[in-house]
N, C-alpha and C. Protein backbone atom coordinates (compact mmCIF):
# COMPACT_ATOMS: atom_id res chain seq x y z
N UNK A 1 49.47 28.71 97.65
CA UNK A 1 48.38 28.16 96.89
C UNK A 1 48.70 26.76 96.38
N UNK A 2 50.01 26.46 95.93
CA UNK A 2 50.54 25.34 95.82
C UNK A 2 50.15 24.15 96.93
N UNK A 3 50.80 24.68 97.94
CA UNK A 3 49.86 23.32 99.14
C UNK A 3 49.00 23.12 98.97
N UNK A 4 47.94 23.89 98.52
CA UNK A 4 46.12 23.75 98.99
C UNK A 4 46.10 22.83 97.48
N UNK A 5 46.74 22.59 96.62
CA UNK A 5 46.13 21.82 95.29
C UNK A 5 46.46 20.61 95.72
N UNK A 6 47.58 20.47 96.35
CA UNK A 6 48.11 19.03 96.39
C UNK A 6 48.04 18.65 98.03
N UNK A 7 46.84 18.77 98.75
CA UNK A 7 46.54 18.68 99.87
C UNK A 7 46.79 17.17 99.58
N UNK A 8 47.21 16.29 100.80
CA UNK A 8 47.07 15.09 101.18
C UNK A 8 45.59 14.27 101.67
N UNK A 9 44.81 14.87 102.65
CA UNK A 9 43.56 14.99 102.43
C UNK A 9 43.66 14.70 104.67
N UNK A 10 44.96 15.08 104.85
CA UNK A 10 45.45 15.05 106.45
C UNK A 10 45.61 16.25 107.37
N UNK A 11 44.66 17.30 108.01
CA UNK A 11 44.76 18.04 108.04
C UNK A 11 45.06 17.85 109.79
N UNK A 12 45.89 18.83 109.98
CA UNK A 12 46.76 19.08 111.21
C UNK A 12 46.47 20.77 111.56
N UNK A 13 45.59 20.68 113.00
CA UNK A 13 45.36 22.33 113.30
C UNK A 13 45.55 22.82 114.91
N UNK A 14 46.99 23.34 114.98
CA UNK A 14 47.36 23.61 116.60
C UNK A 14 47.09 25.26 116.61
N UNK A 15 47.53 25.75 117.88
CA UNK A 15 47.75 26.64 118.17
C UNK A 15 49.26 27.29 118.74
N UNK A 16 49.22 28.63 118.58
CA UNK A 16 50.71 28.86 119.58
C UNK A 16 50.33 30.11 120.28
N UNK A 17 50.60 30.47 121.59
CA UNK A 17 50.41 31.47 122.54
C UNK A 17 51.67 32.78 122.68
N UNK A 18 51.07 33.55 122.98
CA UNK A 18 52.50 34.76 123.26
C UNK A 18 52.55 34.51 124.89
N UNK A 19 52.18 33.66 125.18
CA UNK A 19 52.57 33.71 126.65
C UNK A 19 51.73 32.72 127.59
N UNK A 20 52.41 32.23 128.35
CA UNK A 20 51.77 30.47 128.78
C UNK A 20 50.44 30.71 129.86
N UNK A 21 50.30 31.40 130.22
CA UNK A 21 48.75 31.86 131.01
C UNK A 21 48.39 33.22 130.58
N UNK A 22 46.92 33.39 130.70
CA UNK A 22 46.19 34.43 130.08
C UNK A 22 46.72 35.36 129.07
N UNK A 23 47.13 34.71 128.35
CA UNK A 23 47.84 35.37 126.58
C UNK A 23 46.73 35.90 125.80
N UNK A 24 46.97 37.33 125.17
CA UNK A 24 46.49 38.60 124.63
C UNK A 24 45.90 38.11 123.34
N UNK A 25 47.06 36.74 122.97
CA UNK A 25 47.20 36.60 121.80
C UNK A 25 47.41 35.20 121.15
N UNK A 26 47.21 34.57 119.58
CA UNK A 26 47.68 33.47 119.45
C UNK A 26 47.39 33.57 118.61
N UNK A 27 48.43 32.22 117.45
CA UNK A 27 47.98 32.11 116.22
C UNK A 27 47.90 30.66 115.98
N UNK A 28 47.43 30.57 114.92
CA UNK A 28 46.01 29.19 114.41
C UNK A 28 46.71 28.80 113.39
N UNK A 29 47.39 27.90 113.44
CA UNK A 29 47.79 27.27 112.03
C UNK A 29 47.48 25.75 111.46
N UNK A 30 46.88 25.78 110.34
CA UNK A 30 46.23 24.40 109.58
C UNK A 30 47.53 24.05 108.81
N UNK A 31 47.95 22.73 108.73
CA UNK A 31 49.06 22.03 108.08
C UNK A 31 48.28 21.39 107.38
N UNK A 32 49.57 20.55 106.32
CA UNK A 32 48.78 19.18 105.84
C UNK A 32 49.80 18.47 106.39
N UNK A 33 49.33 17.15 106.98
CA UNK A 33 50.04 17.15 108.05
C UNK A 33 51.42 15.67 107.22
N UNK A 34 51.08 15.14 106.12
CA UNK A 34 51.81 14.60 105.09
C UNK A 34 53.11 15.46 104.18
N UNK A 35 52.81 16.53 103.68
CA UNK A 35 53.67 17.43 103.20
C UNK A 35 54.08 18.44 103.89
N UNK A 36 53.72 18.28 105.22
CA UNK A 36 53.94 19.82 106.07
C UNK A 36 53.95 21.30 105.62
N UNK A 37 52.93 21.49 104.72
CA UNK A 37 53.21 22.52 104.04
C UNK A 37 51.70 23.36 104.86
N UNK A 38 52.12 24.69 104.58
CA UNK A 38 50.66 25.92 105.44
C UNK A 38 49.22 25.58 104.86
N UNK A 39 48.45 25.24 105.18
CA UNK A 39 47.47 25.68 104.50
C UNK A 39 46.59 26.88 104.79
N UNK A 40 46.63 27.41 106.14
CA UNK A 40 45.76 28.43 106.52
C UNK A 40 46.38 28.92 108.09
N UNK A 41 46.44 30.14 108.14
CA UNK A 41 46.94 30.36 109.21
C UNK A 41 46.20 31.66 109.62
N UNK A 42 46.01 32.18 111.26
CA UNK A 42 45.37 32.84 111.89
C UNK A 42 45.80 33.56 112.97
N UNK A 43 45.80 34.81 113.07
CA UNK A 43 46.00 35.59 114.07
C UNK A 43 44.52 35.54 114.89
N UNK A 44 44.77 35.38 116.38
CA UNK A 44 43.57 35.78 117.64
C UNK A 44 44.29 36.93 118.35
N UNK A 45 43.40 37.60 118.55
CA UNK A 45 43.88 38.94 119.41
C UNK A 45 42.30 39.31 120.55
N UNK A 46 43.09 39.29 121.91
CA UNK A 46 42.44 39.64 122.81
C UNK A 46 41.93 40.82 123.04
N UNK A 47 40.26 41.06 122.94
CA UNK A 47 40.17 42.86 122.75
C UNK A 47 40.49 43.00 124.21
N UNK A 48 40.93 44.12 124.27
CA UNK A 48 41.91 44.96 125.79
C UNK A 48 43.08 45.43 125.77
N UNK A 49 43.28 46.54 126.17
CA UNK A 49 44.49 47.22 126.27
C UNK A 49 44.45 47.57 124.85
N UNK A 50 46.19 47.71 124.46
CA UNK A 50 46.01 48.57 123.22
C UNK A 50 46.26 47.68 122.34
N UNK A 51 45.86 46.35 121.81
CA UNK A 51 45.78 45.76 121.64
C UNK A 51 44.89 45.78 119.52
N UNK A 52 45.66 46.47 118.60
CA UNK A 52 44.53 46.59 117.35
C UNK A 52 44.38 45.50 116.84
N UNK A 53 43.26 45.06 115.80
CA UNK A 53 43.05 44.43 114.86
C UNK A 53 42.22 43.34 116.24
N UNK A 54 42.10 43.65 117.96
CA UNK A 54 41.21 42.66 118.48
C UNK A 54 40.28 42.07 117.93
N UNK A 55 39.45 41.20 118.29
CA UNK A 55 38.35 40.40 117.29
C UNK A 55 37.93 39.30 118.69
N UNK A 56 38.39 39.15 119.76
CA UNK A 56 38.11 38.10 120.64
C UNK A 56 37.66 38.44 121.76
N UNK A 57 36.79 37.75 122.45
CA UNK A 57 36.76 38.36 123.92
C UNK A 57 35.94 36.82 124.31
N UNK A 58 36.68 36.73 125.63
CA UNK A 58 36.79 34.96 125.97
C UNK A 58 37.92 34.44 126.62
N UNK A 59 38.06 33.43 127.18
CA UNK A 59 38.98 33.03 127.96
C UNK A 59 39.97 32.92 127.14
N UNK A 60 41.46 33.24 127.49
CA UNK A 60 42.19 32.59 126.38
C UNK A 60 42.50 30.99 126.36
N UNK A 61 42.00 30.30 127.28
CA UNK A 61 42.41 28.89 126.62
C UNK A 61 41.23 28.34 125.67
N UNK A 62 40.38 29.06 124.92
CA UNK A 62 39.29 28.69 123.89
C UNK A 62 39.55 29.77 122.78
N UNK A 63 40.78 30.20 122.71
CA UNK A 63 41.35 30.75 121.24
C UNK A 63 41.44 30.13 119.87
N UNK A 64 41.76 28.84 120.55
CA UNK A 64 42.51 27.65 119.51
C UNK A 64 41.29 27.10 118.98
N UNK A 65 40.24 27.36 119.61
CA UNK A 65 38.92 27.06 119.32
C UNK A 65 38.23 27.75 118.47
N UNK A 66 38.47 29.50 118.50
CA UNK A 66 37.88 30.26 117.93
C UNK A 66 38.66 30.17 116.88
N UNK A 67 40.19 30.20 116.89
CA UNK A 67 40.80 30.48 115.59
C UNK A 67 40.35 28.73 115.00
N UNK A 68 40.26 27.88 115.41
CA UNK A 68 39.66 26.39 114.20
C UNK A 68 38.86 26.89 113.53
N UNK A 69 37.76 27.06 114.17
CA UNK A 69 36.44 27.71 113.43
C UNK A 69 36.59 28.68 112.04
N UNK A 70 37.70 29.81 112.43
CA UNK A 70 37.69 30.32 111.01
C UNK A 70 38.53 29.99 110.35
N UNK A 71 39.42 29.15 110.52
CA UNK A 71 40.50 28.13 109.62
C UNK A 71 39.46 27.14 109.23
N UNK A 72 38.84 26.53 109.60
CA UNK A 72 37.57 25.64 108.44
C UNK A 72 36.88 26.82 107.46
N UNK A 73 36.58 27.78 108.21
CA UNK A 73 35.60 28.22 107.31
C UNK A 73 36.55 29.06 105.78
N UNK A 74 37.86 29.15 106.39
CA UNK A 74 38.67 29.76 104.83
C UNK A 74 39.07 28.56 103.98
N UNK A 75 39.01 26.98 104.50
CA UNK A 75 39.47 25.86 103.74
C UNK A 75 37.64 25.34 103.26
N UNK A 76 36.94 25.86 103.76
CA UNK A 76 35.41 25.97 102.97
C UNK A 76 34.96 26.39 101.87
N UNK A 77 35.76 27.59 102.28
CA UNK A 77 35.95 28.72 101.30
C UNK A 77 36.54 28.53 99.59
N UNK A 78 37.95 27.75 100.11
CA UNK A 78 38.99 27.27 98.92
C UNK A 78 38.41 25.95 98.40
N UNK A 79 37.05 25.23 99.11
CA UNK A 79 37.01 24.03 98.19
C UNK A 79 37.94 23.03 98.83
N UNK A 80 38.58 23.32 100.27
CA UNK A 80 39.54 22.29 100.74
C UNK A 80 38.70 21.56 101.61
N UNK A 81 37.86 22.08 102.25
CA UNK A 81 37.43 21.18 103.40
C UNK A 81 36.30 19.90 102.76
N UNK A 82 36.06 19.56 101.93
CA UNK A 82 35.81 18.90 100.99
C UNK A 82 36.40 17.76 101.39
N UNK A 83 37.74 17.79 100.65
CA UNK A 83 38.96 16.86 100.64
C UNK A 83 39.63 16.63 102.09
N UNK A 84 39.10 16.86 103.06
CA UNK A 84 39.63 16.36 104.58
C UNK A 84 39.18 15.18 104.74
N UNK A 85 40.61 13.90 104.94
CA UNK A 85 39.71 12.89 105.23
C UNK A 85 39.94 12.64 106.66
N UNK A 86 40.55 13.28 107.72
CA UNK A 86 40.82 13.29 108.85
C UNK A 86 41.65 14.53 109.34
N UNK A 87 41.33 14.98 110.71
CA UNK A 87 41.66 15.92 111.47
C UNK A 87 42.48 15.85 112.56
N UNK A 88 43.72 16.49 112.68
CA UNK A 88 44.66 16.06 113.31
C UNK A 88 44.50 16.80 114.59
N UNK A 89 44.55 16.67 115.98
CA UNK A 89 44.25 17.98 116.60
C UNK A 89 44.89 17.68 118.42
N UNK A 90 45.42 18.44 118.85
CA UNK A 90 46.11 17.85 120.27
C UNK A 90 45.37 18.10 121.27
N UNK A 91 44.35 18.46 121.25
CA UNK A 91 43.13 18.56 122.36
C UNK A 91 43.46 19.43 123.70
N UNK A 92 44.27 20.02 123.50
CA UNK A 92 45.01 20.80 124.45
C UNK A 92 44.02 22.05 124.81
N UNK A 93 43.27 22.32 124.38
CA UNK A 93 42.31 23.73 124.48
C UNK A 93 40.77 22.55 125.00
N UNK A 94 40.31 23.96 125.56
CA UNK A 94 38.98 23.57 125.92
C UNK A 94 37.78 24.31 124.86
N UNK A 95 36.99 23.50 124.33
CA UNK A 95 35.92 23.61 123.61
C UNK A 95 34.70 23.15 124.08
């Protein structure tokens, strides 16, 4: 909660895969990209197989996409996305 008060106003939002083609899975993490500290982070899970807590169904290279979406909407939430004065982002996913 500490990061989110003293946000820089630089927000940084990648992804990481469990596996380099058609991955089950991935998680979504928002930095500030000045203090490097968490601000919001996200599990994606591919519904299939035995797979709990799924929530996705979609190619996996538009994960990083789905998990942005609800990483804005929890820094919406906190009153952070307000204070974004730029978005850091490696364009590596297709949207």
């Amino acid at each position: 909660m500490l990061s989110r008060k003293s946000f820089s106003g630089y927000l940084s939002i990648d992804a990481r895969w469990t596996h380099r083609r058609n991955s089950p899975s991935c998680t979504v993490t928002a930095l500030d990209a000045v203090t490097k500290r968490v601000l919001a982070c996200v599990n994606i899970n591919h519904i299939g197989g035995n797979r709990q807590h799924a929530q996705y169904s979609g190619a996996s290279n538009n994960m990083e996409s789905a998990g942005t979406r609800i990483i804005l909407k929890q820094l919406k939430k906190y009153n952070i996305l307000k204070d974004v004065k730029e978005i850091i982002k490696d364009r590596d996913n297709k949207s």
